[in-house]
Protein backbone atom coordinates (compact mmCIF):
# COMPACT_ATOMS: atom_id res chain seq x y z
CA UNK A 1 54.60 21.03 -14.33
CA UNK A 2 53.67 24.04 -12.94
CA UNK A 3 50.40 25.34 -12.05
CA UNK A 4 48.89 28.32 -13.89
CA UNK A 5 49.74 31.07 -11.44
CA UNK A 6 52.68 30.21 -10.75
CA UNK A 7 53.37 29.19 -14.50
CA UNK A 8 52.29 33.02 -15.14
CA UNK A 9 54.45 34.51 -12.84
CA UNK A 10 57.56 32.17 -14.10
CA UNK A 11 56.86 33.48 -17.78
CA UNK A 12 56.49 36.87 -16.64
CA UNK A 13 59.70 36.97 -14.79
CA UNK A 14 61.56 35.61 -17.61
CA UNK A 15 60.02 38.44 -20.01
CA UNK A 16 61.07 40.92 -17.25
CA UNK A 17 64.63 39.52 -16.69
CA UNK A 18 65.44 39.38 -20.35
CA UNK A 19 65.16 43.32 -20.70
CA UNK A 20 67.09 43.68 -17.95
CA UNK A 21 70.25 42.97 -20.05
CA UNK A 22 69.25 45.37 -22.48
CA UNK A 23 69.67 48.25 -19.59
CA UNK A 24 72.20 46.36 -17.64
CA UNK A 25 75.59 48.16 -19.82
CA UNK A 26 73.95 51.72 -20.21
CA UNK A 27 75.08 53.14 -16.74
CA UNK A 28 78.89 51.39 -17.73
CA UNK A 29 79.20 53.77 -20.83
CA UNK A 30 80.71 56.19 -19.21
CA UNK A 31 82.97 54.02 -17.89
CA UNK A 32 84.28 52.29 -20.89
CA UNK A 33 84.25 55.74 -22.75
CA UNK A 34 87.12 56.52 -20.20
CA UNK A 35 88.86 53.12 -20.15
CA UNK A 36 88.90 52.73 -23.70
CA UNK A 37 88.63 56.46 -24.95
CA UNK A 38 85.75 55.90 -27.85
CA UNK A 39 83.32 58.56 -29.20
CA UNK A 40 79.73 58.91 -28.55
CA UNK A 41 79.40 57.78 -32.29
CA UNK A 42 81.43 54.41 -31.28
CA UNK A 43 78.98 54.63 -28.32
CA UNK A 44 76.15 54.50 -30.64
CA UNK A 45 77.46 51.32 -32.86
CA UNK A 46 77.94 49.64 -29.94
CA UNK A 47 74.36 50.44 -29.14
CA UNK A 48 72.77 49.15 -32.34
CA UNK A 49 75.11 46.13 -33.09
CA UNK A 50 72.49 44.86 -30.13
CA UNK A 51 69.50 45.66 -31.81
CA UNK A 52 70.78 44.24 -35.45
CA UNK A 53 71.91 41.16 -34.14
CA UNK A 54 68.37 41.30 -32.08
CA UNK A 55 66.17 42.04 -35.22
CA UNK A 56 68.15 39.38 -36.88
CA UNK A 57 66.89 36.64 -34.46
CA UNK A 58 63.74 37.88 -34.71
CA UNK A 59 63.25 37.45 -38.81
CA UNK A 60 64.69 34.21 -38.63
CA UNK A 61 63.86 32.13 -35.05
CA UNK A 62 60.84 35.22 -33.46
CA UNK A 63 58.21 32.65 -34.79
CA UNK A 64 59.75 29.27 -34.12
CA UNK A 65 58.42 28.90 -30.81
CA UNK A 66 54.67 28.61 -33.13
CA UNK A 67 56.12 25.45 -34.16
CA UNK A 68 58.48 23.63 -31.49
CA UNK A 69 56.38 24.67 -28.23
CA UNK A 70 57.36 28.29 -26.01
CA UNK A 71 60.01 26.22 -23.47
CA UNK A 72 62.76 25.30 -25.99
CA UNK A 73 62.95 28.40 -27.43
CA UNK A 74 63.10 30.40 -24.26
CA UNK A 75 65.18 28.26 -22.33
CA UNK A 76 67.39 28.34 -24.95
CA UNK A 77 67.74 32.31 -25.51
CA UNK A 78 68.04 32.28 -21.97
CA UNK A 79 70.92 29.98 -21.56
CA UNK A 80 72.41 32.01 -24.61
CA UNK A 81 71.64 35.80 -22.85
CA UNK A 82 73.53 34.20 -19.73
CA UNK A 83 76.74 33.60 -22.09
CA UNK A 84 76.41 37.26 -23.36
CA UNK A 85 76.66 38.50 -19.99
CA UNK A 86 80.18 36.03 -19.35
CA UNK A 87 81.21 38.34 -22.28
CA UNK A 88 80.88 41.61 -20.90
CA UNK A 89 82.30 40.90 -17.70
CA UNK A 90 85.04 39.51 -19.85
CA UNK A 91 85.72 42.23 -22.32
CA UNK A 92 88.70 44.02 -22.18
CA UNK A 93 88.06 46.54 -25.42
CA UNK A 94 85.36 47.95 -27.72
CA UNK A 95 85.86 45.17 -30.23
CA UNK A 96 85.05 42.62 -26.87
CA UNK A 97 81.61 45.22 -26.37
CA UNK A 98 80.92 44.39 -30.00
CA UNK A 99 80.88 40.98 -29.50
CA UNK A 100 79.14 40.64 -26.40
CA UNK A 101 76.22 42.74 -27.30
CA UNK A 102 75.77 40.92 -30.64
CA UNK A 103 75.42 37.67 -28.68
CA UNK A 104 73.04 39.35 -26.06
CA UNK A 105 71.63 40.79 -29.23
CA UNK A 106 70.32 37.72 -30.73
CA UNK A 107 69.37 36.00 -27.14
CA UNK A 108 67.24 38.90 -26.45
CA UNK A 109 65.56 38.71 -30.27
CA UNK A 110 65.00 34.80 -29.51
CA UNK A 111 63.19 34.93 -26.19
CA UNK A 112 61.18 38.62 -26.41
CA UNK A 113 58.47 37.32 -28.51
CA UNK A 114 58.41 33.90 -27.20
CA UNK A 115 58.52 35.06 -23.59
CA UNK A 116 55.70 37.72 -24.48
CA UNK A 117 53.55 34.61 -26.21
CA UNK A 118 54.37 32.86 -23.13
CA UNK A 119 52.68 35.63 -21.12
CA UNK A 120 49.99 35.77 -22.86
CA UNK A 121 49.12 32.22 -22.77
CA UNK A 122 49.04 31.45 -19.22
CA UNK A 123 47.93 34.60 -18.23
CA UNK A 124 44.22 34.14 -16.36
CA UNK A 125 42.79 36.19 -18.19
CA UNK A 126 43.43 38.60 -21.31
CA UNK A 127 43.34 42.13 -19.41
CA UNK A 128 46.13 40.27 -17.24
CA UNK A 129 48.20 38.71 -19.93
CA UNK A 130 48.07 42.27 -21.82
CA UNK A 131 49.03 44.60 -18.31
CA UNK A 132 51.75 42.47 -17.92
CA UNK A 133 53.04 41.87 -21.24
CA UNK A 134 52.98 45.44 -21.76
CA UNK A 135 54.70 45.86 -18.38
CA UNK A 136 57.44 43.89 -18.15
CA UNK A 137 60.17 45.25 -20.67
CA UNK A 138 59.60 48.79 -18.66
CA UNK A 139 60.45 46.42 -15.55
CA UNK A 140 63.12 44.46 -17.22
CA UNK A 141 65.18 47.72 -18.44
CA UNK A 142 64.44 49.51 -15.15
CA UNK A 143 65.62 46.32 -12.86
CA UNK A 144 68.96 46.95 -15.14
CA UNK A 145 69.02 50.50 -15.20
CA UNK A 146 68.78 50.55 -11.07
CA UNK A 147 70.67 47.54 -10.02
CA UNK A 148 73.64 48.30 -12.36
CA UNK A 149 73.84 51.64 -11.47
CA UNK A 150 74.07 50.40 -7.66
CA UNK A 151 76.73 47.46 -7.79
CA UNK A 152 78.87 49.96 -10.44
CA UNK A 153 78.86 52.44 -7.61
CA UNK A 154 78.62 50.79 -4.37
CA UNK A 155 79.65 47.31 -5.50
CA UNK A 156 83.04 45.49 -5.63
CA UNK A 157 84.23 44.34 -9.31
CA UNK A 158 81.87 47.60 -10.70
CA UNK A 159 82.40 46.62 -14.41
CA UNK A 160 81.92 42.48 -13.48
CA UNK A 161 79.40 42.36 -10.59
CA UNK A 162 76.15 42.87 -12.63
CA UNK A 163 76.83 40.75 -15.52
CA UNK A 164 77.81 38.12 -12.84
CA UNK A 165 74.63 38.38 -11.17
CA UNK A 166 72.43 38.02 -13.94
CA UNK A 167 74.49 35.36 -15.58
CA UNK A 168 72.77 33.33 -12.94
CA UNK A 169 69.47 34.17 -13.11
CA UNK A 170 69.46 33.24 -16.71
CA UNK A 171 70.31 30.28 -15.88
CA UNK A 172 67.94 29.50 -13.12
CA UNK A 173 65.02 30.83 -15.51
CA UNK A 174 66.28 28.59 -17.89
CA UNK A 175 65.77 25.66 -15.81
CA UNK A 176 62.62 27.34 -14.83
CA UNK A 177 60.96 27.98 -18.30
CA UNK A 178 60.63 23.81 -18.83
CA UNK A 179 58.39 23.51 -16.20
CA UNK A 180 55.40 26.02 -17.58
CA UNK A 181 53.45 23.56 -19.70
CA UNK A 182 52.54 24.46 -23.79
CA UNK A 183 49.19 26.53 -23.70
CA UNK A 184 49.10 27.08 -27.05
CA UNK A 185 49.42 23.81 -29.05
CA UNK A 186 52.89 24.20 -31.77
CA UNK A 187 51.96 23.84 -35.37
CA UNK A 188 51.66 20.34 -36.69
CA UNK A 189 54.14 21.50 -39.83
CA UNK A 190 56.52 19.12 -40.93
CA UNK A 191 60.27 18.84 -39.94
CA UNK A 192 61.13 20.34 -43.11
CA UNK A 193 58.77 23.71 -42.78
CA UNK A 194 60.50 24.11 -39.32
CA UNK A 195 64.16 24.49 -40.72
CA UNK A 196 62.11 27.01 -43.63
CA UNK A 197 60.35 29.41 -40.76
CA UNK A 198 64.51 30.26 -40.05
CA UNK A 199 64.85 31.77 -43.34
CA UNK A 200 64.26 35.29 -42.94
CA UNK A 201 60.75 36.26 -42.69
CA UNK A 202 58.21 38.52 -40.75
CA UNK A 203 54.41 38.27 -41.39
CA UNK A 204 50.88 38.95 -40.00
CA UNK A 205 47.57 37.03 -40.33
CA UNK A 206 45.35 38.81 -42.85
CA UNK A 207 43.11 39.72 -40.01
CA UNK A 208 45.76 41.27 -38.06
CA UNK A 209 46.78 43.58 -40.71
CA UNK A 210 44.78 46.33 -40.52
CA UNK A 211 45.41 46.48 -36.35
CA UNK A 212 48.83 46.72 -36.82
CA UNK A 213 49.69 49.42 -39.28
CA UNK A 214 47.22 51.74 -36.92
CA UNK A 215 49.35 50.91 -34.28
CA UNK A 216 52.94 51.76 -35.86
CA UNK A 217 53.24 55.54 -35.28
CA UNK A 218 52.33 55.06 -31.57
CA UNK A 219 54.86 51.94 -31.45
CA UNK A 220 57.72 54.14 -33.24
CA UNK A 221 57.04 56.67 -30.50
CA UNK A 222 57.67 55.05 -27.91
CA UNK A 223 60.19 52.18 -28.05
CA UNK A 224 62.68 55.66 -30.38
CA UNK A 225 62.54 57.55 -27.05
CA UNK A 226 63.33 54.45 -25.05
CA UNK A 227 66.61 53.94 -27.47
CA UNK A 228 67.38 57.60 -26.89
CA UNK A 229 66.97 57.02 -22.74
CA UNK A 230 68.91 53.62 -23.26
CA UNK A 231 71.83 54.99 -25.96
CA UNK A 232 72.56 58.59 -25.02
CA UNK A 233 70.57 58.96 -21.72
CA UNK A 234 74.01 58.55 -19.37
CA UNK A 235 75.65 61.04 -21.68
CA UNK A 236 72.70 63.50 -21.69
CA UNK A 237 72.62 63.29 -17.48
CA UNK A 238 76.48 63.21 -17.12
CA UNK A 239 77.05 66.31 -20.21
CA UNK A 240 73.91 68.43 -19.90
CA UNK A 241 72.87 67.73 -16.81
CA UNK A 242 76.28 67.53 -14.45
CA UNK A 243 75.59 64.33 -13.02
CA UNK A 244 78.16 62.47 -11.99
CA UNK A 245 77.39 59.54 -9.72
CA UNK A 246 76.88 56.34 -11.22
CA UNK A 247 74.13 55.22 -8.93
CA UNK A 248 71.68 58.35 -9.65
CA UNK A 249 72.15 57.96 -13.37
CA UNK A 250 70.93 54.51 -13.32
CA UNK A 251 68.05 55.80 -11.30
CA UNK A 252 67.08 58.78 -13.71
CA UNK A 253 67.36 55.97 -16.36
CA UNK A 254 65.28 53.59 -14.14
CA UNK A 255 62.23 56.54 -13.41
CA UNK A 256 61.47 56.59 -16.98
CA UNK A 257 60.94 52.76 -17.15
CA UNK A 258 59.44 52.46 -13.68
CA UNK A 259 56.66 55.18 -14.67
CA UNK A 260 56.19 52.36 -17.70
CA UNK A 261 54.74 50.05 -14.85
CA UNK A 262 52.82 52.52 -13.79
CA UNK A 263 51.36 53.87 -17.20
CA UNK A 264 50.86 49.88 -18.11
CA UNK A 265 49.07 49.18 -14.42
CA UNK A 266 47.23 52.45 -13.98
CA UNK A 267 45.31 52.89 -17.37
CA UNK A 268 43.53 49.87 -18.15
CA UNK A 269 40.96 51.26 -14.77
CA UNK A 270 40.46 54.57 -17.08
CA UNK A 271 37.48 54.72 -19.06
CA UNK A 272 38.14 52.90 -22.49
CA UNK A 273 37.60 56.01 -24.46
CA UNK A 274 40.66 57.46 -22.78
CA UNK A 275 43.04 54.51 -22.54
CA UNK A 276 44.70 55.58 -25.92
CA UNK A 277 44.17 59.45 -25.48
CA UNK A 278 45.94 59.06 -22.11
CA UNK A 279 49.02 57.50 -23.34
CA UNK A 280 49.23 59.78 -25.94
CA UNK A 281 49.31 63.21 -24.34
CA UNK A 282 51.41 61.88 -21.08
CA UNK A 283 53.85 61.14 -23.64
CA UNK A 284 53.93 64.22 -25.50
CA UNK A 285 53.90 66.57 -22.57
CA UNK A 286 56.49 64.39 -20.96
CA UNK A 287 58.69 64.97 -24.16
CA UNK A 288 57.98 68.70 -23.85
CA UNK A 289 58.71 68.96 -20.72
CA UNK A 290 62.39 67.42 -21.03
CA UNK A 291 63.24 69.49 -23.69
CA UNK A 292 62.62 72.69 -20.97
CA UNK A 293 64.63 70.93 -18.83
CA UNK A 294 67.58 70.56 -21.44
CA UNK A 295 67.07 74.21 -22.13
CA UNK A 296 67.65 75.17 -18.40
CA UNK A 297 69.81 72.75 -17.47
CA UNK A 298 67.14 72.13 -14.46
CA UNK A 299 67.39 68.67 -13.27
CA UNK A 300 64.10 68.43 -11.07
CA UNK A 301 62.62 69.66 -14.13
CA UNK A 302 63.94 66.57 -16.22
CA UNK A 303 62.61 63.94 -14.06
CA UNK A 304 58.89 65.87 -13.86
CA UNK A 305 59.00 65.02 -17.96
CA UNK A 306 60.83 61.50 -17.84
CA UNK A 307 58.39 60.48 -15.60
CA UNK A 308 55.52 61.69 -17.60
CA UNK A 309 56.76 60.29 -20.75
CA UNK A 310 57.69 57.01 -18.75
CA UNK A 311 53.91 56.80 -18.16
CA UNK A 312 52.58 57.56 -21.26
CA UNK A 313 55.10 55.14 -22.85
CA UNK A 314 53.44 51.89 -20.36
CA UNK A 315 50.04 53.41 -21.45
CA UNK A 316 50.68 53.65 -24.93
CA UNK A 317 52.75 50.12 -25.39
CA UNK A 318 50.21 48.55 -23.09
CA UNK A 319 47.24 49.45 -26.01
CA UNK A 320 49.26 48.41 -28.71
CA UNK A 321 49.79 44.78 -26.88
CA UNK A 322 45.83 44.50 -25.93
CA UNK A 323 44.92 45.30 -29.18
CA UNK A 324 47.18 42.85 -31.14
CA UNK A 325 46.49 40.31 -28.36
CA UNK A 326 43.18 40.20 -29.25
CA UNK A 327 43.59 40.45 -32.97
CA UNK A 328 46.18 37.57 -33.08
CA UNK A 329 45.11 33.83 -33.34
CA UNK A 330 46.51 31.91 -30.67
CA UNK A 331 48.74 29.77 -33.08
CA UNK A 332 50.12 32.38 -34.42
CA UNK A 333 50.68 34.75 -31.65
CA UNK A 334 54.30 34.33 -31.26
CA UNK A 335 54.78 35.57 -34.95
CA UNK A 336 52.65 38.38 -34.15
CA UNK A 337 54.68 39.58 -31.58
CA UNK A 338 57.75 38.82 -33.18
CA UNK A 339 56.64 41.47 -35.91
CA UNK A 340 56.13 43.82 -33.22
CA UNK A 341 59.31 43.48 -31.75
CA UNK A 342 61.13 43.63 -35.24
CA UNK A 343 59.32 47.79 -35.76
CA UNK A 344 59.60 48.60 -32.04
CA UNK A 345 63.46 47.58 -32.13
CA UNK A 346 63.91 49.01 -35.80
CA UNK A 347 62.18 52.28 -34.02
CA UNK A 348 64.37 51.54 -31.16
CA UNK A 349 67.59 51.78 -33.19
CA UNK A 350 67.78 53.76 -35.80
CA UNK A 351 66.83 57.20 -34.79
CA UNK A 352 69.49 56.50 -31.64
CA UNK A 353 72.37 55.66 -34.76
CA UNK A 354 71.37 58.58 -36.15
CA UNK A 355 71.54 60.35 -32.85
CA UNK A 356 74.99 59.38 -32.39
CA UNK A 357 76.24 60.65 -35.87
CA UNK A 358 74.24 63.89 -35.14
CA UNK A 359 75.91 64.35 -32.03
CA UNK A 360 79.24 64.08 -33.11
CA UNK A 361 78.58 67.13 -35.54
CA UNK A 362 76.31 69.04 -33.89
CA UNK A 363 76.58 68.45 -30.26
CA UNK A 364 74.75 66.54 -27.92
CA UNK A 365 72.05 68.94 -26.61
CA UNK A 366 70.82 69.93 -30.00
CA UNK A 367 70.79 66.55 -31.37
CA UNK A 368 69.00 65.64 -27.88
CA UNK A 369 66.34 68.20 -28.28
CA UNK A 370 65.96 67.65 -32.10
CA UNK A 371 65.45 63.93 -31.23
CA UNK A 372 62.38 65.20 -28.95
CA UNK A 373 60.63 67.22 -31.45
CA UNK A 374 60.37 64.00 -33.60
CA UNK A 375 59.28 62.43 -31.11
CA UNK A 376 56.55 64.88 -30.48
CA UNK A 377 55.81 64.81 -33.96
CA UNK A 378 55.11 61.01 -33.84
CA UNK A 379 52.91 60.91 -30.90
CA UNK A 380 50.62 63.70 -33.08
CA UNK A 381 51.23 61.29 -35.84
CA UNK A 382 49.59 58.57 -33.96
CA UNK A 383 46.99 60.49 -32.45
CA UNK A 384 45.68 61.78 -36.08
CA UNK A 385 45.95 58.01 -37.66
CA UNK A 386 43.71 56.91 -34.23
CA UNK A 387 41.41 59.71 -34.76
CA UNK A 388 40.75 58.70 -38.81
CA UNK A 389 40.47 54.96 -37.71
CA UNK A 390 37.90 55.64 -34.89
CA UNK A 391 35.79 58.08 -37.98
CA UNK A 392 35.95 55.00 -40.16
CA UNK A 393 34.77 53.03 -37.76
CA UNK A 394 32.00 54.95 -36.82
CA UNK A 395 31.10 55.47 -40.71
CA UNK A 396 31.13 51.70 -41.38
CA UNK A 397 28.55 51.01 -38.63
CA UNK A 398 26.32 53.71 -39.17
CA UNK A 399 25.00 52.17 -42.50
CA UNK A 400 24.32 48.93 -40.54
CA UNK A 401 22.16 50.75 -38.24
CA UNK A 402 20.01 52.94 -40.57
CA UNK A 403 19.29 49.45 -43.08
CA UNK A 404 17.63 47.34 -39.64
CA UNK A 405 14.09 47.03 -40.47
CA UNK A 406 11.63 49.72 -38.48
CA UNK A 407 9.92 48.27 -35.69
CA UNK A 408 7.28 51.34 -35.78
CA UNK A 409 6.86 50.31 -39.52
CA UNK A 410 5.34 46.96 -38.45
């Protein structure tokens, strides 16, 4: 077995690598749009037939690990994401896309919450189980993002090469994963209740409850403009924007993830009354800022706002994780997080569907900046539910404070 650093940084890699297949294909679009002649809509199904299949393995097997241990399960999903990847760099048509993204789909479903539980429970400590947790998908997607956009470019075998590549390292984390030992002790249920916790389901501890539903607008916010980057991003840089090389769109694609890292490793050193506030407005000026850029068609001007809104996205995500880290029972953590995948993947998808069937009546820069005036909207959503929370809060201890006895009165 491994020892706890090293155990950390295993279950850390394997969180990171298994987001790198949901960037992995993005910088290909293009490139099967012209091989196989679909439409941005088609672009769009193919898009969310990932998430479905995703949120699907989520309701049914995003708790199991509670119950049979963190290793099986993510070995498993891993083993499972590396046949996904032999299907894409197999696929010869958009039915072959289907397919392959509705197996990478479910892998990625299975091991997200179980990798993040894994995180969190060999981490040394919590501010270091939540950084990272809250890091590594921005990693995982821009890892994708970059290196796909590099070997479709530069690389022989462009539409092969990638999936090839991480094929393997599925595989070796697979192996890997068996050698972090169980933090967390699995539920002492019996046989029977484990074949029950597959049956479709999603749930919270009673304490958890209140945590979470404060936390949705800011989670909607910003895992709907990461399916917007992930969905129509190549399109907006190659239609709006004029870019053409396969290598820089993977980068663009990769700067808003990368600022992620540093949103996720930069604010936990700001003062805790700006943490939240921080994320927040980097996010919503980011937002704003792309939409000038859209407007003019200025592409210096659209990496200024995808790298704010990169950062305020790792900020923001990063709060959400610490605070339902710390809200979540150990036993039950990998449930928790499994409902948090199943909104940030539902806010993830949707909107980008819709985006799709918007585009293909409308066009693709109106839909685009349409898309980021809701998502301005949700960010102000989120700051006005934090704002009432904090007020509550504040008027729930105040009453606790003026009943303590008087010392002067003694």
């Amino acid at each position: 077995m491994l020892a706890r650093p090293f155990s950390f940084t295993v279950a850390g890699a394997a969180g990171a690598a298994v987001l790198t297949a949901a960037s992995a294909p993005s910088p290909l679009y293009p490139v099967y749009q012209r091989l196989w002649g679909f439409s941005s809509f088609a672009l769009t199904v193919i898009f969310a037939v990932y998430v479905f299949a995703l949120l699907a393995a989520l309701l049914t097997v995003g708790s199991l690990s509670d119950r049979v241990g963190r290793r099986p399960v993510a070995s498993v999903a891993l083993v499972l994401l590396a046949l996904g990847m032999l299907l894409f760099a197999t696929a010869a048509g958009t039915s072959d896309l289907i397919v392959a993204r509705i197996v990478q789909g479910f892998a990625v479903g299975a091991a997200t919450g179980t990798t993040t539980a894994m995180i969190v429970d060999t981490a040394p400590n919590p501010r270091s189980g939540s950084i990272v947790s809250s890091a590594v998908p921005s990693l995982g997607i821009a890892i994708g993002a970059i290196l796909s956009g590099a070997l479709v470019q530069f690389a022989p075998h462009p539409r092969q090469l990638v999936y090839w590549v991480l094929a393997l390292a599925y595989l070796a984390l697979a192996a890997l994963v068996w050698l972090v030992p169980e933090r967390s002790r699995p539920s002492e249920a019996p046989k029977e209740t484990v074949w029950r916790s597959l049956l479709p389901s999603a749930g919270l501890p009673p304490t958890v409850r209140p945590v979470f539903f404060a936390l949705l607008p800011p989670i909607a916010a910003t895992w709907a403009l990461a399916g917007l980057y992930l969905s129509l991003g190549s399109s907006i840089l190659g239609t709006i924007l004029g870019v053409r090389n396969h290598f820089v769109v993977g980068l663009v694609l990769g700067l808003f993830f990368a600022s992620g890292i540093s949103g996720a490793v930069v604010s936990p050193f700001l003062p805790s009354s700006l943490r939240e506030w921080a994320g927040y407005s980097a996010l919503a000026v980011g937002v704003l800022v792309t939409i000038a850029a859209l407007q003019t068609g200025a592409m210096p001007i659209y990496l200024i706002g995808s790298a704010l809104a990169g950062f305020g996205f790792g900020a923001a995500f990063l709060f959400a994780i610490n605070a339902l880290g710390e809200a979540a029972p150990g036993a039950r953590r990998g449930e928790v997080f499994a409902t948090m995948y199943i909104v940030s993947y539902l806010a993830f998808s949707v909107p980008a569907l819709a985006a799709g069937l918007a585009a293909a009546s409308f066009g693709l820069k109106p839909t685009a900046v349409a898309y980021a005036v809701l998502e301005v909207a949700l960010v102000l959503l989120a700051t006005v539910v934090s704002i009432v929370r904090r007020r509550r809060r504040s008027g729930l201890r105040a009453p606790v404070i003026l009943n303590k006895p008087d010392a002067f009165s003694r």
